[in-house]
PDB file of N, CA and C in Angstrom:
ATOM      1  N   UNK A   1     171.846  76.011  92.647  1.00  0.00           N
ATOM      2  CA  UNK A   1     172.836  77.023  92.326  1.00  0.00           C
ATOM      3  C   UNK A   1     173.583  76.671  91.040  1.00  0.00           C
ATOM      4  N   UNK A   2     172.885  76.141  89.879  1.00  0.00           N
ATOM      5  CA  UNK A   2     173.547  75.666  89.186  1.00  0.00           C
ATOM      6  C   UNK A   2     173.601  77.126  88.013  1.00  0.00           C
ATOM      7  N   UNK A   3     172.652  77.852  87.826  1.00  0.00           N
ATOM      8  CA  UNK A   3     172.732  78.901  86.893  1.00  0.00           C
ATOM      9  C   UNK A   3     173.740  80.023  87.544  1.00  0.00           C
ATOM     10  N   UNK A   4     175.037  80.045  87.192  1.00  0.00           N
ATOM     11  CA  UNK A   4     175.957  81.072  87.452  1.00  0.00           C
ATOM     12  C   UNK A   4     175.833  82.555  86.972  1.00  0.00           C
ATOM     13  N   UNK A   5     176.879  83.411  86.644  1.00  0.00           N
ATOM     14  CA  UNK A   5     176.679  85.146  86.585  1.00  0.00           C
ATOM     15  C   UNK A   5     177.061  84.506  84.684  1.00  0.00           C
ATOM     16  N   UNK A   6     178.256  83.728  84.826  1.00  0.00           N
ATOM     17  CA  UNK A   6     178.243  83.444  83.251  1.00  0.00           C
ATOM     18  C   UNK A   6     177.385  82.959  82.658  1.00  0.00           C
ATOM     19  N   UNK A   7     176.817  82.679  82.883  1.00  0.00           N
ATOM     20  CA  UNK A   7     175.344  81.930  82.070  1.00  0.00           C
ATOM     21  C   UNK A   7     174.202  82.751  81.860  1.00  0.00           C
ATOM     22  N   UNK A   8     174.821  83.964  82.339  1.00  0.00           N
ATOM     23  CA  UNK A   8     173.222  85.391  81.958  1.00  0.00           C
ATOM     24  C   UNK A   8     173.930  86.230  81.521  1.00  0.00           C
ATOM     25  N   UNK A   9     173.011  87.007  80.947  1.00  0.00           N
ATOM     26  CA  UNK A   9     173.933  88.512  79.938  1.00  0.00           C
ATOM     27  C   UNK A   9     173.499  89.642  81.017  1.00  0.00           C
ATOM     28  N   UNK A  10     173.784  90.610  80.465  1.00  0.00           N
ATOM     29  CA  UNK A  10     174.020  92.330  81.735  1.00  0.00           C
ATOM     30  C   UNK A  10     172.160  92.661  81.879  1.00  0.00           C
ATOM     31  N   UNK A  11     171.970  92.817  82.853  1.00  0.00           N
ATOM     32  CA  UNK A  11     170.549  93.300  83.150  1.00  0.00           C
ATOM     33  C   UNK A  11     169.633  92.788  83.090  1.00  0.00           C
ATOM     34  N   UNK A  12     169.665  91.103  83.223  1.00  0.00           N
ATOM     35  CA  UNK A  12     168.765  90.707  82.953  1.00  0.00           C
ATOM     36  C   UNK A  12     167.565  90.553  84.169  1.00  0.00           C
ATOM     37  N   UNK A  13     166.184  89.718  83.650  1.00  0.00           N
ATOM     38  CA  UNK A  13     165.125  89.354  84.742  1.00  0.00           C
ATOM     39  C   UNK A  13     165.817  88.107  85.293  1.00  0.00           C
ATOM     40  N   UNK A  14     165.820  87.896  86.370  1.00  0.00           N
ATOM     41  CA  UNK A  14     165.604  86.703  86.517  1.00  0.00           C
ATOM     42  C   UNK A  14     164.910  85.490  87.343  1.00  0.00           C
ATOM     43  N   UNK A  15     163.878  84.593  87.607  1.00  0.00           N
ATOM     44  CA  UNK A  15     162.923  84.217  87.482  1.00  0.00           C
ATOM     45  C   UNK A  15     162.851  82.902  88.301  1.00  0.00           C
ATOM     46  N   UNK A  16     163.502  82.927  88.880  1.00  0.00           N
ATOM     47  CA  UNK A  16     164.002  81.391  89.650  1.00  0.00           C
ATOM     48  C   UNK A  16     163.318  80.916  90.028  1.00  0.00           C
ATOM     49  N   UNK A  17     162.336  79.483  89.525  1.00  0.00           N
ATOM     50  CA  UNK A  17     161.379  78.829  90.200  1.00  0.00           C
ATOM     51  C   UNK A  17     161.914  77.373  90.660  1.00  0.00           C
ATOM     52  N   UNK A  18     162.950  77.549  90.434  1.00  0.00           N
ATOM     53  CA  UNK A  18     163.773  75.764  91.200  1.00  0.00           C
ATOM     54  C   UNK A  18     163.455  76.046  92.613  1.00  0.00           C
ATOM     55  N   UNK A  19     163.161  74.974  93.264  1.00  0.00           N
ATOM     56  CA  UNK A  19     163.662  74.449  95.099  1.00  0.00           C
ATOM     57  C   UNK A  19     164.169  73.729  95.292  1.00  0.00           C
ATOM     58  N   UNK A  20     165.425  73.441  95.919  1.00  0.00           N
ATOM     59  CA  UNK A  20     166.068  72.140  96.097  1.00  0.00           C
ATOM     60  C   UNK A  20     166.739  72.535  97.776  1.00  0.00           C
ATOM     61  N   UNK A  21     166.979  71.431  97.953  1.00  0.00           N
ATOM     62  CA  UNK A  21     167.347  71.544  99.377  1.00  0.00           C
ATOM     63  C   UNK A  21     169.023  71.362  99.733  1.00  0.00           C
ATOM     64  N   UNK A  22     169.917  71.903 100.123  1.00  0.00           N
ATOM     65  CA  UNK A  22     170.877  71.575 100.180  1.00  0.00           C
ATOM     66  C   UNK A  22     171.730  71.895 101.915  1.00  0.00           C
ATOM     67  N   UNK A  23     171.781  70.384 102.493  1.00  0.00           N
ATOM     68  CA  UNK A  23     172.141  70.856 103.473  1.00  0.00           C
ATOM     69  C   UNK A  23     171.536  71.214 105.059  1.00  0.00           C
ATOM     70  N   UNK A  24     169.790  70.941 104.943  1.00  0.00           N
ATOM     71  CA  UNK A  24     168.673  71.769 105.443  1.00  0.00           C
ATOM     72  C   UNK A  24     168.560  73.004 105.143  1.00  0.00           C
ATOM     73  N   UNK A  25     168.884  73.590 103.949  1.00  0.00           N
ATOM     74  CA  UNK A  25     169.177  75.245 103.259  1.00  0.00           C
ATOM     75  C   UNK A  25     168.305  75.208 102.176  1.00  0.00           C
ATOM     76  N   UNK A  26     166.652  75.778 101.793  1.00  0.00           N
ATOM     77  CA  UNK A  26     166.350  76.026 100.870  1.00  0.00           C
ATOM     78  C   UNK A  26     166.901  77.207  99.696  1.00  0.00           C
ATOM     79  N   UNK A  27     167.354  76.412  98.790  1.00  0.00           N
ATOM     80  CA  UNK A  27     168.365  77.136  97.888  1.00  0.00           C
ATOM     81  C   UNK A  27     167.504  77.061  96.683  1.00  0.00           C
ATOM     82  N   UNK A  28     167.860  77.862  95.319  1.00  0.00           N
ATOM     83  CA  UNK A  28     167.236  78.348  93.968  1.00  0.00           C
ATOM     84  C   UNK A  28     168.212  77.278  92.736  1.00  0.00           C
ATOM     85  N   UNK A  29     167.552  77.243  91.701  1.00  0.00           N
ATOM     86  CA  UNK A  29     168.438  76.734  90.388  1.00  0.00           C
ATOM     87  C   UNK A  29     169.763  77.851  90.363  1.00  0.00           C
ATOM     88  N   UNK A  30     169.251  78.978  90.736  1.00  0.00           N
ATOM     89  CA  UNK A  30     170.345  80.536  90.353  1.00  0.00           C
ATOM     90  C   UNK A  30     170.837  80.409  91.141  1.00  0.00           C
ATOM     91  N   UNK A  31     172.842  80.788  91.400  1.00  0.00           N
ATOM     92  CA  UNK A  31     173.734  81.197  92.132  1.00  0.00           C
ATOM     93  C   UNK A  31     173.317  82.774  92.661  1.00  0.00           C
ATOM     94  N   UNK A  32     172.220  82.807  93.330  1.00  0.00           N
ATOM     95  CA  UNK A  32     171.838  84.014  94.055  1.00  0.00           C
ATOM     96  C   UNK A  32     173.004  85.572  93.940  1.00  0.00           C
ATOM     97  N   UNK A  33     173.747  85.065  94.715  1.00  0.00           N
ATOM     98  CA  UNK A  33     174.953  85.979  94.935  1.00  0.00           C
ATOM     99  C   UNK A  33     175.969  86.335  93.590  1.00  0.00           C
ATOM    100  N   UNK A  34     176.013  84.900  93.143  1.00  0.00           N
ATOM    101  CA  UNK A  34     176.580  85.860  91.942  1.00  0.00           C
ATOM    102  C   UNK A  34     176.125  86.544  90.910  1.00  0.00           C
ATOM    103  N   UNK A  35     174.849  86.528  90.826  1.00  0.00           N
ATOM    104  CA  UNK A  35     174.353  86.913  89.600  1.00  0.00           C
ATOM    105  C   UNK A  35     173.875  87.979  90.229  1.00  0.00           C
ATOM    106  N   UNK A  36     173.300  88.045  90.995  1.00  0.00           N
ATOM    107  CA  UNK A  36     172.862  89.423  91.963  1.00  0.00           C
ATOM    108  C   UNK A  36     173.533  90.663  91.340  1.00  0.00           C
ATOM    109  N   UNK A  37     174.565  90.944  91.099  1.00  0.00           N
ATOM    110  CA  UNK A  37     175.370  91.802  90.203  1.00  0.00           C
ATOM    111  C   UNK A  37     174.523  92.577  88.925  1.00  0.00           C
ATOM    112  N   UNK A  38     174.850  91.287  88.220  1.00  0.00           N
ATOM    113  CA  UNK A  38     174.667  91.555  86.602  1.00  0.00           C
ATOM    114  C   UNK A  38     172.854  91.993  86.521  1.00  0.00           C
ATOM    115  N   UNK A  39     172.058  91.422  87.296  1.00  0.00           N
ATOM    116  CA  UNK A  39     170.307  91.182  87.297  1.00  0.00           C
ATOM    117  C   UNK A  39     169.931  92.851  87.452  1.00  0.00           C
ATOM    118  N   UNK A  40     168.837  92.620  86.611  1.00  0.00           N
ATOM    119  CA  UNK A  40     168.027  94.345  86.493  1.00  0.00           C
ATOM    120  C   UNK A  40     167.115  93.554  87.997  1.00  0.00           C
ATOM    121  N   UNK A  41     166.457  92.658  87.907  1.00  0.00           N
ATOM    122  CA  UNK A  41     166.130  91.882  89.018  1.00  0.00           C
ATOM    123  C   UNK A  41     165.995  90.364  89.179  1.00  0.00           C
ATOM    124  N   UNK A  42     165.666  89.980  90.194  1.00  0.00           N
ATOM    125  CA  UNK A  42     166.000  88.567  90.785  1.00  0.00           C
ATOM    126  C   UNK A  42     164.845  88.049  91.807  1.00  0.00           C
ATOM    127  N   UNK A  43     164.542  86.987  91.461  1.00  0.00           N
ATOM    128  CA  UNK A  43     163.737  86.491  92.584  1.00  0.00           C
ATOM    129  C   UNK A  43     164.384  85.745  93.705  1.00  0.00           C
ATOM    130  N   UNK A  44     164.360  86.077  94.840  1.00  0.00           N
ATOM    131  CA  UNK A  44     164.906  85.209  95.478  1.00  0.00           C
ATOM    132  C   UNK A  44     164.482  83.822  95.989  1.00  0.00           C
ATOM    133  N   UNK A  45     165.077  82.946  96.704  1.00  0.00           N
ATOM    134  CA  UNK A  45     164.330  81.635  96.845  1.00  0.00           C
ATOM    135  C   UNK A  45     165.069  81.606  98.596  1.00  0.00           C
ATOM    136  N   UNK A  46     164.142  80.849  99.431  1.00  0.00           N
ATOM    137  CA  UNK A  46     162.626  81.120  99.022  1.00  0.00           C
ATOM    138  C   UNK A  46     161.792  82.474  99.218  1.00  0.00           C
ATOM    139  N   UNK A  47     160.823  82.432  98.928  1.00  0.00           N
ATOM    140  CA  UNK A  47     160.163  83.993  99.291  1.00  0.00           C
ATOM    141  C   UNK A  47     159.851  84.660  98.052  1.00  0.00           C
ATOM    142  N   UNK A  48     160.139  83.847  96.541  1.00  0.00           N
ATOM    143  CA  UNK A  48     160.321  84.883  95.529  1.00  0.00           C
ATOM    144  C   UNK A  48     158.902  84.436  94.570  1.00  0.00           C
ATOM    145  N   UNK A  49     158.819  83.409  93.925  1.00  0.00           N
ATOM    146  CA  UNK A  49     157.758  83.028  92.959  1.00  0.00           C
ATOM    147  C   UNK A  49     156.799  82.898  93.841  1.00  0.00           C
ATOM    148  N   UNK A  50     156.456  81.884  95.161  1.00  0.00           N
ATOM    149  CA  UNK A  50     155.590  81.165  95.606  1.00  0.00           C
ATOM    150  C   UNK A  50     154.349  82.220  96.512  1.00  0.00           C
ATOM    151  N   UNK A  51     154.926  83.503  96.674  1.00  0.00           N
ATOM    152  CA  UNK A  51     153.919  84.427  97.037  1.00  0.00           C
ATOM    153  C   UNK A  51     152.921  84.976  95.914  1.00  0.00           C
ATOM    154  N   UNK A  52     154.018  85.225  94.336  1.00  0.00           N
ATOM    155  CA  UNK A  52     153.603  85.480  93.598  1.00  0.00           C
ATOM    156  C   UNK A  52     151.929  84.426  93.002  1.00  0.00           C
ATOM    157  N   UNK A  53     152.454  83.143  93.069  1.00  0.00           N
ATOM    158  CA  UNK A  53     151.770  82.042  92.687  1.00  0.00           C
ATOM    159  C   UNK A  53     150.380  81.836  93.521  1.00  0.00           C
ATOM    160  N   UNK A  54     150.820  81.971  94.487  1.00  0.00           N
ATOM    161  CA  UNK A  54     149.537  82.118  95.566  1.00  0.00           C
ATOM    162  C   UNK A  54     148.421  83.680  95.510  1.00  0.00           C
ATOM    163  N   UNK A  55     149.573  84.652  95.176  1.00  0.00           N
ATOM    164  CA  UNK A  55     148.458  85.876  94.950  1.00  0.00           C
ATOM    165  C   UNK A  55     147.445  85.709  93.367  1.00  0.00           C
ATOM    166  N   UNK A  56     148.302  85.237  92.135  1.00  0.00           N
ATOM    167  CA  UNK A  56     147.552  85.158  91.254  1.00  0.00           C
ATOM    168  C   UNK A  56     146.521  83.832  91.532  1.00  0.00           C
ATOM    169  N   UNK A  57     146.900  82.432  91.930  1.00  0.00           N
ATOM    170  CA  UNK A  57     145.597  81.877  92.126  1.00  0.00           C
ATOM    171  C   UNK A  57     144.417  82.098  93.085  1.00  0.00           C
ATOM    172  N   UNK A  58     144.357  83.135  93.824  1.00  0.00           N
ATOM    173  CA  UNK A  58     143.636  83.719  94.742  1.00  0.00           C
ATOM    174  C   UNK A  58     142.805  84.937  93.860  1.00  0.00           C
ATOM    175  N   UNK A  59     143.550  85.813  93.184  1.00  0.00           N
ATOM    176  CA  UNK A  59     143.041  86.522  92.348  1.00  0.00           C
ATOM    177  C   UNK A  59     142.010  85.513  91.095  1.00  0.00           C
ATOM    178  N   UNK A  60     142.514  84.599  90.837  1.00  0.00           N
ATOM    179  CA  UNK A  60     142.377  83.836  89.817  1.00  0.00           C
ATOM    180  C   UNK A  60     140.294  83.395  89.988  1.00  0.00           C
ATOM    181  N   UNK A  61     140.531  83.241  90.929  1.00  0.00           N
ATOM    182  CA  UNK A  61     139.257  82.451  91.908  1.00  0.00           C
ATOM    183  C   UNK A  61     138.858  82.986  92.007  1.00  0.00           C
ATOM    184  N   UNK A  62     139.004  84.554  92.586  1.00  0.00           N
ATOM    185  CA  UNK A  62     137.953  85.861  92.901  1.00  0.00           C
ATOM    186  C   UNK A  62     137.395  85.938  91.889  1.00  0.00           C
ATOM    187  N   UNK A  63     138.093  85.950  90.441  1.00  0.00           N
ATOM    188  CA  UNK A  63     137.741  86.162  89.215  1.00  0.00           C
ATOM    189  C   UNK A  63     136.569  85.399  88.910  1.00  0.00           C
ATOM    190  N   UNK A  64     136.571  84.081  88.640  1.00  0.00           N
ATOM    191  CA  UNK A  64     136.058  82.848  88.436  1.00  0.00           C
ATOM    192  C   UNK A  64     134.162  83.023  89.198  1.00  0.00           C
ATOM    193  N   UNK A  65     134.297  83.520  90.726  1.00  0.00           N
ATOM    194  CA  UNK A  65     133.598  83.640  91.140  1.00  0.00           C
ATOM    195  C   UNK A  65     132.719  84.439  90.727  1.00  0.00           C
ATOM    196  N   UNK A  66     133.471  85.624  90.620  1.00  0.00           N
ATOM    197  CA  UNK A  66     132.751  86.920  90.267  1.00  0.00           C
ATOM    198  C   UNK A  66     131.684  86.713  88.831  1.00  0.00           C
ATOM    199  N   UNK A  67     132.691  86.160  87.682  1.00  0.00           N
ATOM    200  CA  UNK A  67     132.086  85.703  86.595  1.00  0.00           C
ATOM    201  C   UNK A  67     131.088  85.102  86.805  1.00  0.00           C
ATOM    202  N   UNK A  68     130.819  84.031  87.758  1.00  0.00           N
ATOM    203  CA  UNK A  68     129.543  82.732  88.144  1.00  0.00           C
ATOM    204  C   UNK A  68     128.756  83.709  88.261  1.00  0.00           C
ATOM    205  N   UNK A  69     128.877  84.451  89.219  1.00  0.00           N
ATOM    206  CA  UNK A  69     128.059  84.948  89.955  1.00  0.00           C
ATOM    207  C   UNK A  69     126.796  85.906  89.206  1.00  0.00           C
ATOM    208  N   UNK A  70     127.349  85.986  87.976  1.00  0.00           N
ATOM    209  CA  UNK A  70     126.259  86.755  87.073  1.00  0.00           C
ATOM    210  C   UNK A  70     125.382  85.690  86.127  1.00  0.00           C
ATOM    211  N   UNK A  71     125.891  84.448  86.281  1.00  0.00           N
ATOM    212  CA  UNK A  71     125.113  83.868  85.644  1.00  0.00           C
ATOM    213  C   UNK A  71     123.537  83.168  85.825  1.00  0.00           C
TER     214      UNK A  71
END
């Protein structure tokens, strides 16, 4: 929670790939709540990059395959 609402300008993306643990509480680098405001959008943590990350290397591989597969 170290990236606050002051530390971003109006509308921005924002992209949070920190994990840290605080507490037994998986928490983000971003102050979630406060910036939540100002954000056109926000990833949340957890639940936010790591689905993303897993769908593109899955896609990634289908790819890979597909390519072999003509050779």
């Amino acid at each position: 929670r170290f990236v606050r609402y002051q530390h971003i300008g109006k509308m921005v993306v924002v992209v949070d790939v920190g994990t840290n643990y605080v507490d037994d509480e998986v928490i983000g680098d971003v102050d979630y709540d406060s910036v939540l405001p100002s954000c056109a959008a926000i990833t949340p943590v957890p639940g936010g990059v790591g689905p993303l990350t897993n769908t593109m290397l899955a896609y990634n591989l289908a790819e890979l395959l597909r390519e072999s597969a003509g050779d």
